[in-house]
C-alpha atoms as a PDB file:
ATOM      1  CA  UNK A   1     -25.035-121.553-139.128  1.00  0.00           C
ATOM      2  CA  UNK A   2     -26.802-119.627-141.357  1.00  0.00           C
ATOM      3  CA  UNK A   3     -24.680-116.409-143.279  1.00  0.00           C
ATOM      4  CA  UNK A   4     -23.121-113.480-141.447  1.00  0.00           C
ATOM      5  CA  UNK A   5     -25.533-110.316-141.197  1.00  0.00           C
ATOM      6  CA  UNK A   6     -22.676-108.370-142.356  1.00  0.00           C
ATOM      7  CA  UNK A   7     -19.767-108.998-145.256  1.00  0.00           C
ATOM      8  CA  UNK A   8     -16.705-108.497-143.817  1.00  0.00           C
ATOM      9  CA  UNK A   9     -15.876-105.353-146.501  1.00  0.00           C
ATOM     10  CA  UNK A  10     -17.509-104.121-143.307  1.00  0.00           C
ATOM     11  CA  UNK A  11     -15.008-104.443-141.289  1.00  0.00           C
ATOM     12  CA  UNK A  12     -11.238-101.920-141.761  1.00  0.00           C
ATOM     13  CA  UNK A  13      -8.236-101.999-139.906  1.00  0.00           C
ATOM     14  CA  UNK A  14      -9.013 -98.809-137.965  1.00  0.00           C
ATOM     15  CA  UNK A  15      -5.009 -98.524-136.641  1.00  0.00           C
ATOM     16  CA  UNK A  16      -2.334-100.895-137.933  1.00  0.00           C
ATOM     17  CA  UNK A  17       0.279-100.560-134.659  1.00  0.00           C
ATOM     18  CA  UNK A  18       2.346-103.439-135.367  1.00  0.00           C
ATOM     19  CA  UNK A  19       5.516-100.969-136.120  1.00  0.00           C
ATOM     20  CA  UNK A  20       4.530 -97.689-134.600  1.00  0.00           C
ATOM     21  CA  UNK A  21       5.894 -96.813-131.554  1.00  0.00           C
ATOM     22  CA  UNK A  22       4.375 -97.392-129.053  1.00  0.00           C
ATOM     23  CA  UNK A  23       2.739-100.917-130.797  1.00  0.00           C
ATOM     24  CA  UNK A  24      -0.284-102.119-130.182  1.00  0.00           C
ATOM     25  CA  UNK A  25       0.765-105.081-128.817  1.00  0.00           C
ATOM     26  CA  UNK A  26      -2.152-107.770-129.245  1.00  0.00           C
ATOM     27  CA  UNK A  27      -4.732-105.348-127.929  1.00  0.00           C
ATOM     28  CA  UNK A  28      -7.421-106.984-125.396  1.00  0.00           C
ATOM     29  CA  UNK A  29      -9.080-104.156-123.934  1.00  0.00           C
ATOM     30  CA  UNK A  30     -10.994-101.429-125.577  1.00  0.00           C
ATOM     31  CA  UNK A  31     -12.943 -98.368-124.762  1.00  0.00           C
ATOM     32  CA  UNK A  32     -14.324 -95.237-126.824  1.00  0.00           C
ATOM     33  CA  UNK A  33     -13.156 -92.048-124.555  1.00  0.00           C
ATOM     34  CA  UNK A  34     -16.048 -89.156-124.997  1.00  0.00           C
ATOM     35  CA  UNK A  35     -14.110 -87.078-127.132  1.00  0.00           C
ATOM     36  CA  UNK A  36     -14.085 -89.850-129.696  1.00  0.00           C
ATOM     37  CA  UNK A  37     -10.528 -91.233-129.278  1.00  0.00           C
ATOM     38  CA  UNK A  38     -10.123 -94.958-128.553  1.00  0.00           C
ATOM     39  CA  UNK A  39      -8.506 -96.431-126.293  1.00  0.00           C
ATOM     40  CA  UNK A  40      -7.335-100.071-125.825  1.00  0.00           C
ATOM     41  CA  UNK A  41      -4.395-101.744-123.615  1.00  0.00           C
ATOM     42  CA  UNK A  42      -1.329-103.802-124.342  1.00  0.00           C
ATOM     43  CA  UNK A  43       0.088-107.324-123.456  1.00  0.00           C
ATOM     44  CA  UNK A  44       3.196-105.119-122.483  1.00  0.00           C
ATOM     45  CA  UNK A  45       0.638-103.060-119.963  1.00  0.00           C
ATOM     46  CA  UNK A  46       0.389 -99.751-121.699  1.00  0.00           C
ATOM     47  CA  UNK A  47      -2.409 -97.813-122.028  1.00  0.00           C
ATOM     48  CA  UNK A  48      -2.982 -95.719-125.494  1.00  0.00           C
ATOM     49  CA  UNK A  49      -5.117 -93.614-126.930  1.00  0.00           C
ATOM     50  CA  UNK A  50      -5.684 -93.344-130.839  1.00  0.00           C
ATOM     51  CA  UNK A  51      -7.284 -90.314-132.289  1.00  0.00           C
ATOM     52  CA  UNK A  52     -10.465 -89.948-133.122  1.00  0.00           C
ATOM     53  CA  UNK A  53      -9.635 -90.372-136.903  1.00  0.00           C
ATOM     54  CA  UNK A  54      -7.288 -93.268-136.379  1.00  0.00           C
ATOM     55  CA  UNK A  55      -4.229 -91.315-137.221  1.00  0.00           C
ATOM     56  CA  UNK A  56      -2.013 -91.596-134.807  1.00  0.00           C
ATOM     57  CA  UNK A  57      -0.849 -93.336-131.198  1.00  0.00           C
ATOM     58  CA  UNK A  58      -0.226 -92.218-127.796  1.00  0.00           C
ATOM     59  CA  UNK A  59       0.558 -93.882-124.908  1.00  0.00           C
ATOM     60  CA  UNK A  60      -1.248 -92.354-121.876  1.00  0.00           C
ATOM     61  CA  UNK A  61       0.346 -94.900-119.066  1.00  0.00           C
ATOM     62  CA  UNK A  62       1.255 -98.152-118.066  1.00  0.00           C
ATOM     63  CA  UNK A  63       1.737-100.918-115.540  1.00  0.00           C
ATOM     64  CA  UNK A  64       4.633-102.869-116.793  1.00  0.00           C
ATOM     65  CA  UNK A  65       2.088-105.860-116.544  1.00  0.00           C
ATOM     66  CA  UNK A  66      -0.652-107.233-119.078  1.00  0.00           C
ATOM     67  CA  UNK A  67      -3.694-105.135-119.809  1.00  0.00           C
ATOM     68  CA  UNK A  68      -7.038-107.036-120.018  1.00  0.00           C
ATOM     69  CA  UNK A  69     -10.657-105.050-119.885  1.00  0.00           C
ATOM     70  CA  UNK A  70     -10.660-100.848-119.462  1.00  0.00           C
ATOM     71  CA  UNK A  71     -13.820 -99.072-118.530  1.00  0.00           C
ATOM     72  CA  UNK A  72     -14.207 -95.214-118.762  1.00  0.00           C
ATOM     73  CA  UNK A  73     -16.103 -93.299-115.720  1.00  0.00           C
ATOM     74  CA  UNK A  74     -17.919 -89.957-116.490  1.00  0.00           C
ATOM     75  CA  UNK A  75     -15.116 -87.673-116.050  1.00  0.00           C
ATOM     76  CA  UNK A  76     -12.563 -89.812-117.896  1.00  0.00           C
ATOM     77  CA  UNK A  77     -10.518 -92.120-115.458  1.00  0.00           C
ATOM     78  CA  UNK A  78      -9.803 -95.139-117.365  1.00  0.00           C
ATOM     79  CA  UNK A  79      -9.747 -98.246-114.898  1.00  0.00           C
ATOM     80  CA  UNK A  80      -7.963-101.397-116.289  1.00  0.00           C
ATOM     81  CA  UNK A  81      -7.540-104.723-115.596  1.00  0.00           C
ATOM     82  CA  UNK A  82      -4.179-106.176-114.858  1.00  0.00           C
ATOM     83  CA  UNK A  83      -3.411-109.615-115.311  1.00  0.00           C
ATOM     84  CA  UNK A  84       0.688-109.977-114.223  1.00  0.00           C
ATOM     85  CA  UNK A  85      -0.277-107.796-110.982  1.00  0.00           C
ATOM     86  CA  UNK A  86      -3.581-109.382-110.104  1.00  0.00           C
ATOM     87  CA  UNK A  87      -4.766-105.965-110.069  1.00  0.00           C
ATOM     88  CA  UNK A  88      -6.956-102.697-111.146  1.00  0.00           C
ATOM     89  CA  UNK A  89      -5.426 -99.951-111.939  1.00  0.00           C
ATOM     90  CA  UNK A  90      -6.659 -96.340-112.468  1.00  0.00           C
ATOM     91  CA  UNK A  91      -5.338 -93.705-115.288  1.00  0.00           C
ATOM     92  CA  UNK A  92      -6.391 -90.411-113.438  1.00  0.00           C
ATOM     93  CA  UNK A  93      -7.621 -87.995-116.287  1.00  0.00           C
ATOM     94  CA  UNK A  94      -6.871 -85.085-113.917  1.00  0.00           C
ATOM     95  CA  UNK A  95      -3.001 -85.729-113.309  1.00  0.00           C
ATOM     96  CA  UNK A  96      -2.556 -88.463-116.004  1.00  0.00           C
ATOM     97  CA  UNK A  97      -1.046 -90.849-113.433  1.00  0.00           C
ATOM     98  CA  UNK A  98      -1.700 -94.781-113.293  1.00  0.00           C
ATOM     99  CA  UNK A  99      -1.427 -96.185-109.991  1.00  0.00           C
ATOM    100  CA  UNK A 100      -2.658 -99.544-108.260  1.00  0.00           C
ATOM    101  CA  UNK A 101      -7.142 -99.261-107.796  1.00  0.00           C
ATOM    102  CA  UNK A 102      -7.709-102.076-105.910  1.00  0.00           C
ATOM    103  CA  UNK A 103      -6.854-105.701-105.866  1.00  0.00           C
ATOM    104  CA  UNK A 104      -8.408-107.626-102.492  1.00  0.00           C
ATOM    105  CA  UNK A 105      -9.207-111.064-103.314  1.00  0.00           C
ATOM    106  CA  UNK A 106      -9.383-110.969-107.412  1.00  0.00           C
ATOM    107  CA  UNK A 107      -6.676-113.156-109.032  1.00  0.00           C
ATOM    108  CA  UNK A 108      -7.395-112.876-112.530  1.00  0.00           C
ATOM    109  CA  UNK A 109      -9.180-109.491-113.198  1.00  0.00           C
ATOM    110  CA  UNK A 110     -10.494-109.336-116.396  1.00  0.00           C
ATOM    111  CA  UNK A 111     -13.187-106.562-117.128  1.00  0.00           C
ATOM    112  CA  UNK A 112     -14.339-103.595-115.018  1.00  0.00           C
ATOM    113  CA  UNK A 113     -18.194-102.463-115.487  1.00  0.00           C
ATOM    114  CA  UNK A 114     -18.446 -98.465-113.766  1.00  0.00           C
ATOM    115  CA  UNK A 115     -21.888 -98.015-112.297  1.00  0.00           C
ATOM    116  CA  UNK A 116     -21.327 -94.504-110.769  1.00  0.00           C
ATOM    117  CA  UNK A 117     -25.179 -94.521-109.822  1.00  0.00           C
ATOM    118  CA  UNK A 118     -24.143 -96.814-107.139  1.00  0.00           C
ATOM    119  CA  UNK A 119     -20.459 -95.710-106.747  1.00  0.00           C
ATOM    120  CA  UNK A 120     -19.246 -99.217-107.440  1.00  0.00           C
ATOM    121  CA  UNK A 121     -16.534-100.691-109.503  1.00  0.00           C
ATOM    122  CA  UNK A 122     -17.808-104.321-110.861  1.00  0.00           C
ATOM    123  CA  UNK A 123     -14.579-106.887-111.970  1.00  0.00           C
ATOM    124  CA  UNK A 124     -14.649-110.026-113.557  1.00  0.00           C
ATOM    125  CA  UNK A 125     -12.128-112.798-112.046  1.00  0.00           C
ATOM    126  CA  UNK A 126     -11.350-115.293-114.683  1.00  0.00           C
ATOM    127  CA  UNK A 127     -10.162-118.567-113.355  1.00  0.00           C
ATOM    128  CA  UNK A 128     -11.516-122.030-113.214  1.00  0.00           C
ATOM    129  CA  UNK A 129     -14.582-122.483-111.612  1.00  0.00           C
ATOM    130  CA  UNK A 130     -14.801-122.762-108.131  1.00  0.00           C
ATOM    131  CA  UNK A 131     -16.657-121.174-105.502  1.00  0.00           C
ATOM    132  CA  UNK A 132     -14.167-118.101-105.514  1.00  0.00           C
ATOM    133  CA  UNK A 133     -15.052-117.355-108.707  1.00  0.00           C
ATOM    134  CA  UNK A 134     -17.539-114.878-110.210  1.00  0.00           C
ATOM    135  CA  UNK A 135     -17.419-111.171-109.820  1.00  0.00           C
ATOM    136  CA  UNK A 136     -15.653-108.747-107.861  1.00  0.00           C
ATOM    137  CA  UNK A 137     -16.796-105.373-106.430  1.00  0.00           C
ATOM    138  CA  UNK A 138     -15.096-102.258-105.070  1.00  0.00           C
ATOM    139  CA  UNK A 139     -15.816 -99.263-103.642  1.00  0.00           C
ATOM    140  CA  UNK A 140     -15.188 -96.308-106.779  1.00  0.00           C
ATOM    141  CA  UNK A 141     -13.384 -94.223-104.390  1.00  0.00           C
ATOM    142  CA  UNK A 142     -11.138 -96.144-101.733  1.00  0.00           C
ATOM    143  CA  UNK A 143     -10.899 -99.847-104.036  1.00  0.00           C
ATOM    144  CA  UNK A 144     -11.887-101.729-101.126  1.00  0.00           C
ATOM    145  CA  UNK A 145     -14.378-104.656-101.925  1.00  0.00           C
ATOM    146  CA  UNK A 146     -13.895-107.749-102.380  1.00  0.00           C
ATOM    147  CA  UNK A 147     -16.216-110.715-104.230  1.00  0.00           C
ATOM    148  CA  UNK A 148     -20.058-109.699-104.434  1.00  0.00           C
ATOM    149  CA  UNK A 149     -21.353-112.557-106.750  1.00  0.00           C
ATOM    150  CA  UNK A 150     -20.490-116.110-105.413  1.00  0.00           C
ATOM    151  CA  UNK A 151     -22.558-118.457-107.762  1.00  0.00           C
ATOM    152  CA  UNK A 152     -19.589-120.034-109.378  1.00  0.00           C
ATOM    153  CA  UNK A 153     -18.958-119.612-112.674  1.00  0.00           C
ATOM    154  CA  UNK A 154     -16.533-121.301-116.094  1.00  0.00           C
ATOM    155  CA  UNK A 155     -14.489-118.276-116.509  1.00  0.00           C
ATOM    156  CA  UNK A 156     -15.753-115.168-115.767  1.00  0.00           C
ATOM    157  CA  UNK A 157     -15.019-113.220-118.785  1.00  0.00           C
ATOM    158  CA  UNK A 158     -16.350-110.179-120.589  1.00  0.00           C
ATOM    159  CA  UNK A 159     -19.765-108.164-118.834  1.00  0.00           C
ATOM    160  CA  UNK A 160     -21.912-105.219-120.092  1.00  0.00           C
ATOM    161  CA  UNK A 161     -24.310-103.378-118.014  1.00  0.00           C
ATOM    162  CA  UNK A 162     -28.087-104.289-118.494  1.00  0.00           C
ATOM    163  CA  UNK A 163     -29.392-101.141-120.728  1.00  0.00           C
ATOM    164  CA  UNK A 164     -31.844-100.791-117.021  1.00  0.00           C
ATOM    165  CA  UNK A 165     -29.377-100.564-114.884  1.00  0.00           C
ATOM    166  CA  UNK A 166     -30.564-103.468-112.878  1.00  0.00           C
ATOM    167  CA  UNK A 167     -28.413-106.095-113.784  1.00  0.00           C
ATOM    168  CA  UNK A 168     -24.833-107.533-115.423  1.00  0.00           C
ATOM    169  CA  UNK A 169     -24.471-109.880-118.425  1.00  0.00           C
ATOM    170  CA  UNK A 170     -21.919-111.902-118.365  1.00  0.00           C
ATOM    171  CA  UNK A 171     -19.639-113.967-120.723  1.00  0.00           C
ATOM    172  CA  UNK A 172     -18.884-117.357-119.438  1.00  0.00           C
ATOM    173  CA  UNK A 173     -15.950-118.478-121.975  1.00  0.00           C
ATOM    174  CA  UNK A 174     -15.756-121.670-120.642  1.00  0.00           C
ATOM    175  CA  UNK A 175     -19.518-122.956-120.891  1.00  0.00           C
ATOM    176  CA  UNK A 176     -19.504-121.143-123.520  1.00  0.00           C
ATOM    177  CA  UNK A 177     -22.864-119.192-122.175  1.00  0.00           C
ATOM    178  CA  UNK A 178     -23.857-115.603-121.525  1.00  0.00           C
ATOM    179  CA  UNK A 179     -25.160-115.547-117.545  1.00  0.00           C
ATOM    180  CA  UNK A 180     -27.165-112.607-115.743  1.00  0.00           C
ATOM    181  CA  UNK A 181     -26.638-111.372-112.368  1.00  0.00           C
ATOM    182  CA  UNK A 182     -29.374-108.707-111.178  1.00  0.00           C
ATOM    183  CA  UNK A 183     -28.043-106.552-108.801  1.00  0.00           C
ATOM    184  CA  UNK A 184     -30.627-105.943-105.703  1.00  0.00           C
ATOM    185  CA  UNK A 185     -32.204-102.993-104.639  1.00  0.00           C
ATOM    186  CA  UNK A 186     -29.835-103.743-101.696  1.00  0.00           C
ATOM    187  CA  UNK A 187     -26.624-103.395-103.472  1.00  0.00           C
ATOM    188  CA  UNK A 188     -26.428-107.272-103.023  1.00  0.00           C
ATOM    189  CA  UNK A 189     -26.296-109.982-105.877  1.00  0.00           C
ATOM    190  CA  UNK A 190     -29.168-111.845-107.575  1.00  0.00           C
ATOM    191  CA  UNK A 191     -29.470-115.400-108.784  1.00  0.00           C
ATOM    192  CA  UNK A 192     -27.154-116.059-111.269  1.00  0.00           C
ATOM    193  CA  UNK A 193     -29.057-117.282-114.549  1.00  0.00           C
ATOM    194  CA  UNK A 194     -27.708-118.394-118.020  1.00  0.00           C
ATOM    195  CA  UNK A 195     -29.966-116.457-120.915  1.00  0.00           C
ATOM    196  CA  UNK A 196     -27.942-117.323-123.798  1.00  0.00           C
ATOM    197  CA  UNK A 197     -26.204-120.858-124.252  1.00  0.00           C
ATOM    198  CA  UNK A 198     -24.260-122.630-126.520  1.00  0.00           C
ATOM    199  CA  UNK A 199     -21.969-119.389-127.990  1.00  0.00           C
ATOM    200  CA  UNK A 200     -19.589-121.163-129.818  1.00  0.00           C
ATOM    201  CA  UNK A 201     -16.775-121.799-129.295  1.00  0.00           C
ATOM    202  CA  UNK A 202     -15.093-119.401-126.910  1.00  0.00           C
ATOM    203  CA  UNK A 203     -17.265-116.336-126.615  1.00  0.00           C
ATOM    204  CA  UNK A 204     -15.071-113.010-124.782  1.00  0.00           C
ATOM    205  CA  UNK A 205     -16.742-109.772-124.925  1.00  0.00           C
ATOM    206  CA  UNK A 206     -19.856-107.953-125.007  1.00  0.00           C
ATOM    207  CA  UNK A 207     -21.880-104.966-125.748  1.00  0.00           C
ATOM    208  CA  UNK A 208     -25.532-103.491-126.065  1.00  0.00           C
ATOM    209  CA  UNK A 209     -26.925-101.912-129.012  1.00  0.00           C
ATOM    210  CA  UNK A 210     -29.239 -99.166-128.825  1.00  0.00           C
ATOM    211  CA  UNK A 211     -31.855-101.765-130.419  1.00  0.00           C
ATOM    212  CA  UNK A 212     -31.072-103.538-126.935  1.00  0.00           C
ATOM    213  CA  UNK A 213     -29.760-106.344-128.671  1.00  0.00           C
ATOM    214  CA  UNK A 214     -26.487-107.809-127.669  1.00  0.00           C
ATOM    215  CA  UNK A 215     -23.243-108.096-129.539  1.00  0.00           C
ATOM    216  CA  UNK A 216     -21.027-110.755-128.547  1.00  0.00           C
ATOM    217  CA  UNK A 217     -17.612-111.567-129.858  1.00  0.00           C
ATOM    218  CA  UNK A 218     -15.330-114.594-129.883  1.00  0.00           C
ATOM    219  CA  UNK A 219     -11.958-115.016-129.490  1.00  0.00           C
ATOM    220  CA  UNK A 220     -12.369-118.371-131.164  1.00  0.00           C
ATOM    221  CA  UNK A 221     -13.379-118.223-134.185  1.00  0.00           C
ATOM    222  CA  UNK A 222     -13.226-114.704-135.034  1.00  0.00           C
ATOM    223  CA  UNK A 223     -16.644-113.816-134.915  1.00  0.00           C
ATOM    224  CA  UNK A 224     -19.039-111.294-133.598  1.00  0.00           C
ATOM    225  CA  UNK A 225     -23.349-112.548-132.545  1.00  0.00           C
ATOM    226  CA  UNK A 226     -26.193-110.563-132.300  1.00  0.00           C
ATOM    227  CA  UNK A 227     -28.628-112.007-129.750  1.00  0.00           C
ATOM    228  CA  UNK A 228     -32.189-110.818-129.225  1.00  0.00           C
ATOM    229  CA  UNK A 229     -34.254-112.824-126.943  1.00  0.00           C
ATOM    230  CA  UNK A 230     -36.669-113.570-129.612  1.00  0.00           C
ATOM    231  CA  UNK A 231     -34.601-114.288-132.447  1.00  0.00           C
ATOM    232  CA  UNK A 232     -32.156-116.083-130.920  1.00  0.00           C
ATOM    233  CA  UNK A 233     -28.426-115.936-131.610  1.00  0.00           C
ATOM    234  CA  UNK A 234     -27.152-114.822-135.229  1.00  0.00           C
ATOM    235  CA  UNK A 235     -23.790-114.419-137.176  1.00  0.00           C
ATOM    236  CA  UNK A 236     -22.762-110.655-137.003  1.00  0.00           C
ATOM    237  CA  UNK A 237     -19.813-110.638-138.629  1.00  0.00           C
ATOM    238  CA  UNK A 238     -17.010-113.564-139.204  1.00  0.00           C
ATOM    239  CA  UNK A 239     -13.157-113.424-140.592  1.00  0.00           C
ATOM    240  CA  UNK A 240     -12.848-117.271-141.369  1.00  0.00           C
ATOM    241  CA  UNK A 241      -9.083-115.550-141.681  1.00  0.00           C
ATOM    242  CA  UNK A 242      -8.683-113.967-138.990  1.00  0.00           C
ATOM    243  CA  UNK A 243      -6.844-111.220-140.220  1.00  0.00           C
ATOM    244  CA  UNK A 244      -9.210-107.901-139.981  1.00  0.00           C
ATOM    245  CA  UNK A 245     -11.449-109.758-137.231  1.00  0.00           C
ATOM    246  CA  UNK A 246      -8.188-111.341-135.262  1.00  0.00           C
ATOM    247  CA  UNK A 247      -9.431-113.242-132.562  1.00  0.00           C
ATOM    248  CA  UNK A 248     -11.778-110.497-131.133  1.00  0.00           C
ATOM    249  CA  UNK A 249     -11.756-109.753-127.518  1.00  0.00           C
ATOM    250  CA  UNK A 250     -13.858-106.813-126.204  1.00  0.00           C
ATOM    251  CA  UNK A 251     -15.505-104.350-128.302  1.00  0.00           C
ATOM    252  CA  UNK A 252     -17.303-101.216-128.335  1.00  0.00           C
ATOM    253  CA  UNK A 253     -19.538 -99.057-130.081  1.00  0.00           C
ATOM    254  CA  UNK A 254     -19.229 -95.045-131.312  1.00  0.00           C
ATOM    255  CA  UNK A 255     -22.196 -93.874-133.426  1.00  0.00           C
ATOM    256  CA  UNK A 256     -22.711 -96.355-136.330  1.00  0.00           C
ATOM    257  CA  UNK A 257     -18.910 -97.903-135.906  1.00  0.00           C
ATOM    258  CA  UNK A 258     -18.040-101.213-133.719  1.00  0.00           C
ATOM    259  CA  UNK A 259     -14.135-101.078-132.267  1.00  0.00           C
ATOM    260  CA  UNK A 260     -12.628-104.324-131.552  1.00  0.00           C
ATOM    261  CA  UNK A 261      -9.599-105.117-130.177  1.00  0.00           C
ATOM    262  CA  UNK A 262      -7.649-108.051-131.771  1.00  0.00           C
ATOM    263  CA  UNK A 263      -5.694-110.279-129.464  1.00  0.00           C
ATOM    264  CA  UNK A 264      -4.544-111.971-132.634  1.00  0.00           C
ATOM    265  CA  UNK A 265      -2.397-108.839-133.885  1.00  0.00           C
ATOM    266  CA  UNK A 266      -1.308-105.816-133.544  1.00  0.00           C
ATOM    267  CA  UNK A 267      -4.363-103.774-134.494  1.00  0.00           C
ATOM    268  CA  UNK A 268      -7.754-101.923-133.909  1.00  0.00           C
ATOM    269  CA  UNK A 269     -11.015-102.805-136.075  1.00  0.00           C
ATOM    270  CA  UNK A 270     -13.485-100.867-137.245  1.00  0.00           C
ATOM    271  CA  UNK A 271     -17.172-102.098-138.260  1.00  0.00           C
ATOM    272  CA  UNK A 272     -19.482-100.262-140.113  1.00  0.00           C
ATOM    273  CA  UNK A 273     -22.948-100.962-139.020  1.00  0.00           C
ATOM    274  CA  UNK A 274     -25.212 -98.524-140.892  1.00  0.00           C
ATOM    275  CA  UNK A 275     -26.945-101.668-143.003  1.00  0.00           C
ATOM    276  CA  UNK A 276     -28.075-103.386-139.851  1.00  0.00           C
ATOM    277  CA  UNK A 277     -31.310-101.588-138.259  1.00  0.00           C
ATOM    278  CA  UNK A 278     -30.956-100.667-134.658  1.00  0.00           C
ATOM    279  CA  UNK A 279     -26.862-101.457-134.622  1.00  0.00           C
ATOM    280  CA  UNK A 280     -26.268 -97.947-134.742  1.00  0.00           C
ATOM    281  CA  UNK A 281     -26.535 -94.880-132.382  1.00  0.00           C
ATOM    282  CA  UNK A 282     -25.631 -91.150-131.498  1.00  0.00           C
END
């Protein structure tokens, strides 16, 4: 493998949480909230919010279960992904309440993908494969759904939203591949069909850049790709440490800065990608 894009004096420990209270207990979920904060959730199930400079904590809510993938909608409800309930829950920006979203059918419920434009709520399930599988849907006001892509698939895991709106990318850990899924001018699902392979070892979460490339980044080892069809897959960013990059789950992007959460600690990382052309964005 040829060397990382980016040295890792690119990469800070945006928030150390491992004493404050609340921690940040082995973060795997992270979103950027519009007015800059970030947010990420818990193995303990609570849902924070750091400031926009990194200086302090708050916890907004919580389920009492295991936080996995949160996804911001347009007027700030934070859904997240629970794993001890088998369920997605919903942090209402208006009343700052977290109740139960909808659960029928998911068991493991891993990241949520809002696409408002269609009202729908898109969820990972990440179990073994099997022909129940794949990728949940619900309804973005009443939670009812249920599974909308059956092609079975090795551990639905991480998605991002095709920059056209057309389609999902998703992270199959267990291949380890990155699949698409075009979603029909019916509502209905496409033909599920790998477009990257061979993302070793254990590929988690992803993200577009404005560029249009595609950042993915492993939970084993800690390391972040950039893929562009024609190039191919290259080395990002990697802690062969894994202390600033600690076994990164899902990340996200603010401006010129990459957030990752760290399932490894106790901790929020920043990545500065001004040196790498068409990383960054408004």
């Amino acid at each position: 493998m040829a060397k990382p894009l980016l040295d890792m004096s690119a990469a800070r420990v945006f928030f150390d949480g491992i004493f404050t209270d609340p921690r940040v207990a082995h973060p795997e979920g992270v979103a950027v909230h519009r007015d800059g904060s970030i947010w990420c959730g818990t193995e303990t199930g609570d849902l924070l919010r750091l400031a926009a400079d990194g200086g302090s904590v708050e916890r907004m809510g919580g389920t009492d279960g295991f936080l996995l993938g949160i996804a911001f909608d347009s007027a700030g409800n934070c859904f997240a992904c629970d794993l001890r309930h088998a369920a997605i829950f919903r942090w209402d920006a208006a009343t700052g309440r977290m109740e139960r979203f909808a659960s029928s059918g998911i068991r493991v419920p891993n990241y949520p993908i809002v696409d408002e434009a269609r009202g729908w709520l898109f969820v990972s399930d990440s179990v073994g494969e099997d022909n129940r599988s794949g990728i949940f849907r619900y309804d973005l006001k009443t939670g009812e759904g249920g599974l909308w892509c059956r092609d079975a698939m090795s551990f639905a895991n991480g998605m991002a939203m095709a920059p056209n709106g057309n389609g999902l990318y998703v992270v199959e850990s267990n291949a380890p591949c990155i699949s698409h899924v075009p979603i029909l001018a019916d509502g209905k699902a496409g033909v599920r069909q790998v477009v990257v392979e061979d993302v070793r070892n254990v590929p988690d979460g992803l993200a577009f850049a404005p560029d249009g490339s595609l950042l993915i980044s492993c939970y084993e080892p800690s390391r972040i790709y950039r893929w562009r069809k024609e190039q191919g897959l290259e080395v990002l960013i990697e802690d062969p440490a894994a202390t600033t990059l600690a076994h990164p789950t899902n990340i996200a992007f603010k401006g010129d800065k990459l957030y990752t959460a760290n399932l490894g600690r106790w901790h929020i990382t920043e990545i500065d990608l001004a040196a790498i052309a068409g990383l960054s964005g408004a």
